[in-house]
Protein backbone atom coordinates (compact mmCIF):
# COMPACT_ATOMS: atom_id res chain seq x y z
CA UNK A 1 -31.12 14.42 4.67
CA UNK A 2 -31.51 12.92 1.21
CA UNK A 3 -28.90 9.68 0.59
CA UNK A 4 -27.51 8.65 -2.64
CA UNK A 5 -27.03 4.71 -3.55
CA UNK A 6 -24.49 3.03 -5.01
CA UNK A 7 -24.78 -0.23 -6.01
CA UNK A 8 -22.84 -3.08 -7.77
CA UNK A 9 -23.75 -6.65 -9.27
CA UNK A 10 -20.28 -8.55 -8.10
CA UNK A 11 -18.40 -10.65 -10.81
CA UNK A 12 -16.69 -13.65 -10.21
CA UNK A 13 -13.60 -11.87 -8.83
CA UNK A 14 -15.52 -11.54 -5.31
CA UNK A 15 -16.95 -15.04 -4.80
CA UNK A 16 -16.09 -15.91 -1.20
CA UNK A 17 -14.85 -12.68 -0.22
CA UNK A 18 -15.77 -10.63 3.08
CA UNK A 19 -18.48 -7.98 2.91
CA UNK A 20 -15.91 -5.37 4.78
CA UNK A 21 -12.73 -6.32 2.53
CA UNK A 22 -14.82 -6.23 -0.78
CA UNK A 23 -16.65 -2.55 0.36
CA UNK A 24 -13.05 -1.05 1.15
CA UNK A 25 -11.96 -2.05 -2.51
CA UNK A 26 -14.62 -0.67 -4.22
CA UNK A 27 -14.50 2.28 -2.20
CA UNK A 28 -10.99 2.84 -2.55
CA UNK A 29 -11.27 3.30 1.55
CA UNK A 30 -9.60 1.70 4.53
CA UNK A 31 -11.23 -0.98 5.68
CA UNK A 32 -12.02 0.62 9.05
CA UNK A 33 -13.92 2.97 6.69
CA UNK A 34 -15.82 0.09 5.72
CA UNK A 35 -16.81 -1.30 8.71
CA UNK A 36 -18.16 1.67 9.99
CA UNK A 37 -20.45 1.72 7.06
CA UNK A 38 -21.54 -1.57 7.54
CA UNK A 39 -22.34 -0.91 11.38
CA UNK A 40 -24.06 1.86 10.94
CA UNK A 41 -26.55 0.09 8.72
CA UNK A 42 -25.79 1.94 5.36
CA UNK A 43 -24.82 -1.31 3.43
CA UNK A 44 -27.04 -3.80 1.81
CA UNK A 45 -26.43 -7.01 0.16
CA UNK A 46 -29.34 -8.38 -1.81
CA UNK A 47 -31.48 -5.85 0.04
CA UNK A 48 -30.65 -6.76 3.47
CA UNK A 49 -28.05 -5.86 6.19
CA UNK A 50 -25.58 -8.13 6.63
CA UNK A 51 -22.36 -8.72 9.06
CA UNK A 52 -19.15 -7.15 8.11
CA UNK A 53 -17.30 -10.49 7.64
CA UNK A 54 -20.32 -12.03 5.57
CA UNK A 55 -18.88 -14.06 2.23
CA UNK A 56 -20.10 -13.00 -1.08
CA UNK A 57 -21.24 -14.55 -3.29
CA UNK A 58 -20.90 -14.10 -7.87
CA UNK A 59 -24.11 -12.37 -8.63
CA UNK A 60 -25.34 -10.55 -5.31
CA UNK A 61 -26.35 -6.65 -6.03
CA UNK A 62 -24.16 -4.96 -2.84
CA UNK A 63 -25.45 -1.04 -2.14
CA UNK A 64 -24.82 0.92 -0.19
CA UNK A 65 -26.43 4.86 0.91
CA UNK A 66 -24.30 7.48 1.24
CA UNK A 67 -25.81 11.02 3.10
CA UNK A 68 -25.35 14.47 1.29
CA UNK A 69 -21.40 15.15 1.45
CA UNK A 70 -20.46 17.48 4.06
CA UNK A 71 -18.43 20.73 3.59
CA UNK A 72 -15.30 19.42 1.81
CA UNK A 73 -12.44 19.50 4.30
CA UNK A 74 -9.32 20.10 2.03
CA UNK A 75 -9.27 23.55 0.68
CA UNK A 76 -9.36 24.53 -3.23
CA UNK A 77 -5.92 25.69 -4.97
CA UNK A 78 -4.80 27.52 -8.35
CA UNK A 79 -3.15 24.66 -9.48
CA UNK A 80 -3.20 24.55 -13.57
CA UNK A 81 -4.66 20.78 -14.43
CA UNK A 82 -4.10 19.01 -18.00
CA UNK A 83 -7.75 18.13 -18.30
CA UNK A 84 -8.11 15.49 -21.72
CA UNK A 85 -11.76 15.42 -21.38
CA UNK A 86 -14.95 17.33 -20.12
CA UNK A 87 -18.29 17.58 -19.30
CA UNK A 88 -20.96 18.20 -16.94
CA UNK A 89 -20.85 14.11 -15.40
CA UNK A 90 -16.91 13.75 -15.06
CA UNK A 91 -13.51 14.56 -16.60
CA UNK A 92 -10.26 13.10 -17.69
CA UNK A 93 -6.71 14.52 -16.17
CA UNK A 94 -3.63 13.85 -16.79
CA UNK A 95 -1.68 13.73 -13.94
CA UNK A 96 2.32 15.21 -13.58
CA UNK A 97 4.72 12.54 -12.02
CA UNK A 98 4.86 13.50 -8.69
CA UNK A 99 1.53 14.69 -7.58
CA UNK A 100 -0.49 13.15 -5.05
CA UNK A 101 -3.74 12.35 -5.84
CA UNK A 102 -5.13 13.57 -2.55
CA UNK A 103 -4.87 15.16 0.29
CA UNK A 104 -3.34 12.24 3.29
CA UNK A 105 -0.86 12.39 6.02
CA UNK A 106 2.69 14.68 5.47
CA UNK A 107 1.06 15.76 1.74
CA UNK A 108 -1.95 18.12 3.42
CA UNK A 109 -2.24 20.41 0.20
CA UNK A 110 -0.91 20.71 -3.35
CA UNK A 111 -2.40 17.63 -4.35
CA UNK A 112 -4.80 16.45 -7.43
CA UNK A 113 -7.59 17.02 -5.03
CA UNK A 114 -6.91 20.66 -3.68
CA UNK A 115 -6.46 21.35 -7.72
CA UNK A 116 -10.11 19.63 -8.66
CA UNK A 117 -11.97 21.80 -5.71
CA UNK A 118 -11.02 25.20 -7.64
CA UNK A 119 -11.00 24.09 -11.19
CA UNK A 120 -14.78 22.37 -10.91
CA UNK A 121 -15.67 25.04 -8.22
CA UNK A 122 -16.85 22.05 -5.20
CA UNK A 123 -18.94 20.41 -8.18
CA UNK A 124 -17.33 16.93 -7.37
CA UNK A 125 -19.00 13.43 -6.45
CA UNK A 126 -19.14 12.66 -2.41
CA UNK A 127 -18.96 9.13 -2.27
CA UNK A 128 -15.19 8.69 -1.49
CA UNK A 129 -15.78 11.49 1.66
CA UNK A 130 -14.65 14.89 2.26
CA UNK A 131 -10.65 14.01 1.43
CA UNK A 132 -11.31 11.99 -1.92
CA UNK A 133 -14.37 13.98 -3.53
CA UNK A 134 -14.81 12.84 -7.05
CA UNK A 135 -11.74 10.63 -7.34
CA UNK A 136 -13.29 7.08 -8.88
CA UNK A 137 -9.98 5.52 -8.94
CA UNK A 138 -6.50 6.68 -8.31
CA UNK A 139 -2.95 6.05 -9.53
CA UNK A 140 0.15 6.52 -7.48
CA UNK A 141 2.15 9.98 -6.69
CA UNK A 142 5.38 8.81 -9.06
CA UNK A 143 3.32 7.16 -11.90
CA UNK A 144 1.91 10.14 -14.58
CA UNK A 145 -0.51 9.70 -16.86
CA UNK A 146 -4.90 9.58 -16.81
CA UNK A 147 -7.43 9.13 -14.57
CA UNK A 148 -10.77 9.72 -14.09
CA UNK A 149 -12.98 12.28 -11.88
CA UNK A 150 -16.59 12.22 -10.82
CA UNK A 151 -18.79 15.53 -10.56
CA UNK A 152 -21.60 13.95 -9.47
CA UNK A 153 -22.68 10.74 -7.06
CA UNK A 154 -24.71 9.42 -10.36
CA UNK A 155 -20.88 9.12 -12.66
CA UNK A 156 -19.03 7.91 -9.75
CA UNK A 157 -21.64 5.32 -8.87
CA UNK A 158 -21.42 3.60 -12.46
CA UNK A 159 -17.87 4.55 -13.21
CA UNK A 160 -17.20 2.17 -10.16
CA UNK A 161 -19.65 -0.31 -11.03
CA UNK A 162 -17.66 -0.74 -14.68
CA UNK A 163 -14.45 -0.86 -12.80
CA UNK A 164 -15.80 -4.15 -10.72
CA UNK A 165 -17.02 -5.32 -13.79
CA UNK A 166 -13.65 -5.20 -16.08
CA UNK A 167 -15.18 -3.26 -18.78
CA UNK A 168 -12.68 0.03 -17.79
CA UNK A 169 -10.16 0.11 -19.95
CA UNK A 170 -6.58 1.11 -18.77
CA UNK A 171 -3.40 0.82 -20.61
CA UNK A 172 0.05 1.81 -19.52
CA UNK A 173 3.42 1.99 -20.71
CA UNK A 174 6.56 0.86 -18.48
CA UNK A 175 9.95 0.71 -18.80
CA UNK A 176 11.14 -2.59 -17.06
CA UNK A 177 14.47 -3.94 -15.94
CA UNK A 178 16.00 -7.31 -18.08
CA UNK A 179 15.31 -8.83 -21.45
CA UNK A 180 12.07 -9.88 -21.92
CA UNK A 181 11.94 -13.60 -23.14
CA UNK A 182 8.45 -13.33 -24.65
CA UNK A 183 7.23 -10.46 -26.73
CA UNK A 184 3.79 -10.82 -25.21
CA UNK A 185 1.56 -12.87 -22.26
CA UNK A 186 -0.44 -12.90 -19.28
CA UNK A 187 0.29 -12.34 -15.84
CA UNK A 188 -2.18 -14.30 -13.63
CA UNK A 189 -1.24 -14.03 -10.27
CA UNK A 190 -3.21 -12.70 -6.82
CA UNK A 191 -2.29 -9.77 -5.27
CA UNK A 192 -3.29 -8.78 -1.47
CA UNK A 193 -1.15 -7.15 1.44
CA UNK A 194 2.45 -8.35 2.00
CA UNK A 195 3.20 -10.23 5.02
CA UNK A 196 6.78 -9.04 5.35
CA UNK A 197 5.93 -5.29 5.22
CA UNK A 198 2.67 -4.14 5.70
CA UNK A 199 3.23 -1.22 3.23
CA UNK A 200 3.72 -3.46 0.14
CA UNK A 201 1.24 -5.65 -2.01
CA UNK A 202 2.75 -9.18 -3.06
CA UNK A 203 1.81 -11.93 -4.64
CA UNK A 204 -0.04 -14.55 -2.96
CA UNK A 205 -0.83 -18.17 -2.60
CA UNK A 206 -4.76 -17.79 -2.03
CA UNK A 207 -6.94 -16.44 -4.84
CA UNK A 208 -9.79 -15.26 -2.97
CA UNK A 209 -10.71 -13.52 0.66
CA UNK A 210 -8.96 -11.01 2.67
CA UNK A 211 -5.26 -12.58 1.65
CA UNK A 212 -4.93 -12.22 -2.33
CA UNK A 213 -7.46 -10.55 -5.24
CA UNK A 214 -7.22 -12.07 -8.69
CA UNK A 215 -5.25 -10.11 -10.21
CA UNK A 216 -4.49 -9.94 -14.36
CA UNK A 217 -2.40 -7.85 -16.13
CA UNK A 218 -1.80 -7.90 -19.79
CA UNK A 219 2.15 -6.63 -21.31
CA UNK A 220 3.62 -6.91 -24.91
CA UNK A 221 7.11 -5.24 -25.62
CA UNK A 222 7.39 -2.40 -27.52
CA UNK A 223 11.33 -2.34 -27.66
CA UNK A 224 14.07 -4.27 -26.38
CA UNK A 225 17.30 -2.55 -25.18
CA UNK A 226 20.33 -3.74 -23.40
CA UNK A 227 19.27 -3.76 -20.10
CA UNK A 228 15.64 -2.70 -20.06
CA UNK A 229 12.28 -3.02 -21.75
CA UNK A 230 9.79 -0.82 -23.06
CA UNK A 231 6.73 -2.62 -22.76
CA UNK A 232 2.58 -1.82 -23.10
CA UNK A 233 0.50 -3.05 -20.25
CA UNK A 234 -3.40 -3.44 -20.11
CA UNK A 235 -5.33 -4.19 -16.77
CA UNK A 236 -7.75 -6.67 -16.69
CA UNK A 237 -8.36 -5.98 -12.59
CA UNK A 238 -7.21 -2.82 -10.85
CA UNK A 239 -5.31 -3.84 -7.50
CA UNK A 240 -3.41 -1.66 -5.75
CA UNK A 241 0.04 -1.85 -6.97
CA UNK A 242 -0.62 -4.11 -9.87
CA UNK A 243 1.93 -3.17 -12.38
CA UNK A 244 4.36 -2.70 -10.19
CA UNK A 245 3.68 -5.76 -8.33
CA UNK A 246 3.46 -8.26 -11.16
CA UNK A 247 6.50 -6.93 -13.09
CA UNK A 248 8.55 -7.89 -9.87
CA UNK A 249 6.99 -10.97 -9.66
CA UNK A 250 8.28 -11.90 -12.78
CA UNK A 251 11.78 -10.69 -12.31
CA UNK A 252 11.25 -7.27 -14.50
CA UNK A 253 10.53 -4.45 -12.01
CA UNK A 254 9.36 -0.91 -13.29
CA UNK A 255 12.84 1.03 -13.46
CA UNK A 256 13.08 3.79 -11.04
CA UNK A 257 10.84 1.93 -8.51
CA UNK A 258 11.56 2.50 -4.87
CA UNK A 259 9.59 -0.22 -3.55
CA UNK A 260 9.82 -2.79 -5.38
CA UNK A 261 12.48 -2.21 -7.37
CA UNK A 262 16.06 -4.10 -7.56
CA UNK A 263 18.60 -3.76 -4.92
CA UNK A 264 20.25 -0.57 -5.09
CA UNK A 265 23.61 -1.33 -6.49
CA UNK A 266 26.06 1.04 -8.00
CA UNK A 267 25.38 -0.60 -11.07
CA UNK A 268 21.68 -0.26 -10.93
CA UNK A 269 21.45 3.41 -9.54
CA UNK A 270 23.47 4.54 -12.58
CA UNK A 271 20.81 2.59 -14.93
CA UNK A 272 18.51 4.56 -13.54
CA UNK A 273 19.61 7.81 -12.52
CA UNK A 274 17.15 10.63 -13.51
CA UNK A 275 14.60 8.89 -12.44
CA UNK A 276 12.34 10.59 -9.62
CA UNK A 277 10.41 7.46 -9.12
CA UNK A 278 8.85 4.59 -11.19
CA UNK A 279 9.18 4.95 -15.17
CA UNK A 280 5.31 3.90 -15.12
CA UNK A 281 2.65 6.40 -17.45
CA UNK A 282 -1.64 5.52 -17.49
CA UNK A 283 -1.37 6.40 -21.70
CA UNK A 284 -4.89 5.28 -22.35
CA UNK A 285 -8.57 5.42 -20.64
CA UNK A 286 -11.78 3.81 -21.84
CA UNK A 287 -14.85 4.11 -20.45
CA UNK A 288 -19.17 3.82 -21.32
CA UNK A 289 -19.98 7.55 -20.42
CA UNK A 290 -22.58 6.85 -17.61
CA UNK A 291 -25.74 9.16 -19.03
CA UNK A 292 -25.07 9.41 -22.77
CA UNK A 293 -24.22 5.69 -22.99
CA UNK A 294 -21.06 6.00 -25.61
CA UNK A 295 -17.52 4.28 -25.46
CA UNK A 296 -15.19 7.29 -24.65
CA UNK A 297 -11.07 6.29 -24.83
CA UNK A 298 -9.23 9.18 -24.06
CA UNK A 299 -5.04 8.96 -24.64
CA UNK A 300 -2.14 10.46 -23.32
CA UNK A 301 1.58 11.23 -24.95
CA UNK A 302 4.14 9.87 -23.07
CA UNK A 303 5.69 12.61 -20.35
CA UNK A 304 9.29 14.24 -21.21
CA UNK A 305 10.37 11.87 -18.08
CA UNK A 306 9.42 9.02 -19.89
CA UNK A 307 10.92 10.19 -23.13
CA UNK A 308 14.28 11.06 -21.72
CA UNK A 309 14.77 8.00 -20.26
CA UNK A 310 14.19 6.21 -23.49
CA UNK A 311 16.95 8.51 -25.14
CA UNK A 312 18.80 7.54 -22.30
CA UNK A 313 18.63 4.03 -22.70
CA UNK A 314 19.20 4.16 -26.48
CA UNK A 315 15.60 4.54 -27.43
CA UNK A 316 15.97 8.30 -29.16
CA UNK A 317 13.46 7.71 -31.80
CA UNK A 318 10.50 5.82 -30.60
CA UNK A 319 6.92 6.12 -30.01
CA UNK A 320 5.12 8.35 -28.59
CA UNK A 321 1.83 6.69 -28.39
């Protein structure tokens, strides 16, 4: 059984971090999923095993083998795809508001995944496992816009290794709740599991380890309307959540956004009504194409969603970058 390697020089973002949490986050996996790696002796860091709660250090090379896929468990669909970019390494969709990305618990078929299987015929990366082939990175079910898709365990491999090095480019656009008070900044703030509800990130207190990431995200306003913002947002890291969790933090949540979102008052749930979900659209994706070596940034029009909120908000002419 031949093995494929992935393998990542960690930036400073994972100094002092556990070997299991780190593997989980570049894997996009649980970190169960990670741990059984690690046991069963396919992880490496600086060329030798190592214990799943090992601390990392900036500058050690973690890889890790991954066997031949196995017969890819969720099942191919006819499901038409707005594919931005193509070739034989990867491509470039851009994903409808409201699809899943793939297959999981209560959302077996119809997702981004089922739709990949036919339209690249099984030619799709096997590093993420037999749910998740080819998906590099994901965004979630309510937000729209791009991502990127791995044919092969040679794209995947260094599409991941740019995203743990912040040279991926993402940019979003948002509409937030509130009046901004600065046209432009920084959020700099950790993000890592909530301790309240286990199904939410938060900001937290420690910057490193299993309880926070370092976490920054970029935002300038595009337009300023009575009670919301349009604003552009560029990741500088990629935790789960970000956006959405940072805008919270600083008292501007995404409109439409079930989780962490305002309290639902009558007041609030007729600013938002139309919305199926957070008003949150992945416009723009950069990337160094992993065998011909070239910056690729592929772009994405905002969604009629997106647009008819705007009109309803009193933004009927604006832009559509």
């Amino acid at each position: 059984m031949s093995e494929t390697a992935f393998s990542v020089t960690l930036p400073e973002d994972y100094h002092g971090a556990r070997l299991d949490s780190t593997l989980a986050e570049l894997l996009r996996r649980s970190r169960s999923f990670a741990q059984g790696m690690i046991e069963q002796g396919h992880v490496r860091v600086n060329g030798a095993q190592a214990k799943k709660s090992a601390l990392l250090r900036e500058g050690d090379t973690l890889t890790c083998a991954f066997a031949d896929p196995v017969a890819i468990a969720a099942q191919p669909e006819h499901i038409p795809l707005d594919v931005r970019f193509e070739d034989e390494d990867l491509l470039v969709v851009n994903k409808p508001q409201g699809m899943v990305v793939h297959p999981a618990p209560g959302h077996p078929e119809h997702t981004l995944v089922n739709a990949l299987l036919h339209h690249c015929e099984g030619q799709l990366s096997g590093i993420n496992g037999v749910l998740r082939p080819g998906i590099v990175h994901r965004i979630d079910k309510d937000t729209s816009g791009l991502l990127i898709v791995a044919k092969n365990d040679f794209a995947h491999a260094a599409l991941s290794e740019q995203i743990a090095a912040h040279t991926f480019t993402r940019e979003y656009r948002a509409i937030v709740h509130g009046t901004m008070k600065s046209p432009k900044g920084v959020i700099d703030a950790p993000i890592g599991r909530s301790e309240r509800d286990r199904k939410k990130m938060a900001v937290t207190s420690s910057r490193s380890g299993p309880s926070g990431k370092p976490a920054r995200t970029h935002y300038s306003l595009e337009a300023q309307y009575d009670r919301f913002a349009d604003m552009s947002l560029r990741l500088e890291t990629g935790r789960t959540h970000q956006i959405r969790v940072h805008m919270a933090h600083i008292n501007h949540p995404v409109a439409g956004d079930p989780l962490y979102g305002p309290q639902r008052t009558a007041n609030e749930l007729a600013g938002v009504k139309g919305l199926n979900g957070q008003c949150l659209h992945a416009r723009l994706i950069g990337f160094v194409h992993p065998r011909m070596g070239d910056y690729i940034e592929v772009e994405a029009e905002l969604p009629a969603y997106y647009m008819g909120f705007l009109k309803s908000i009193g933004g009927g002419s604006c832009d559509q970058r």
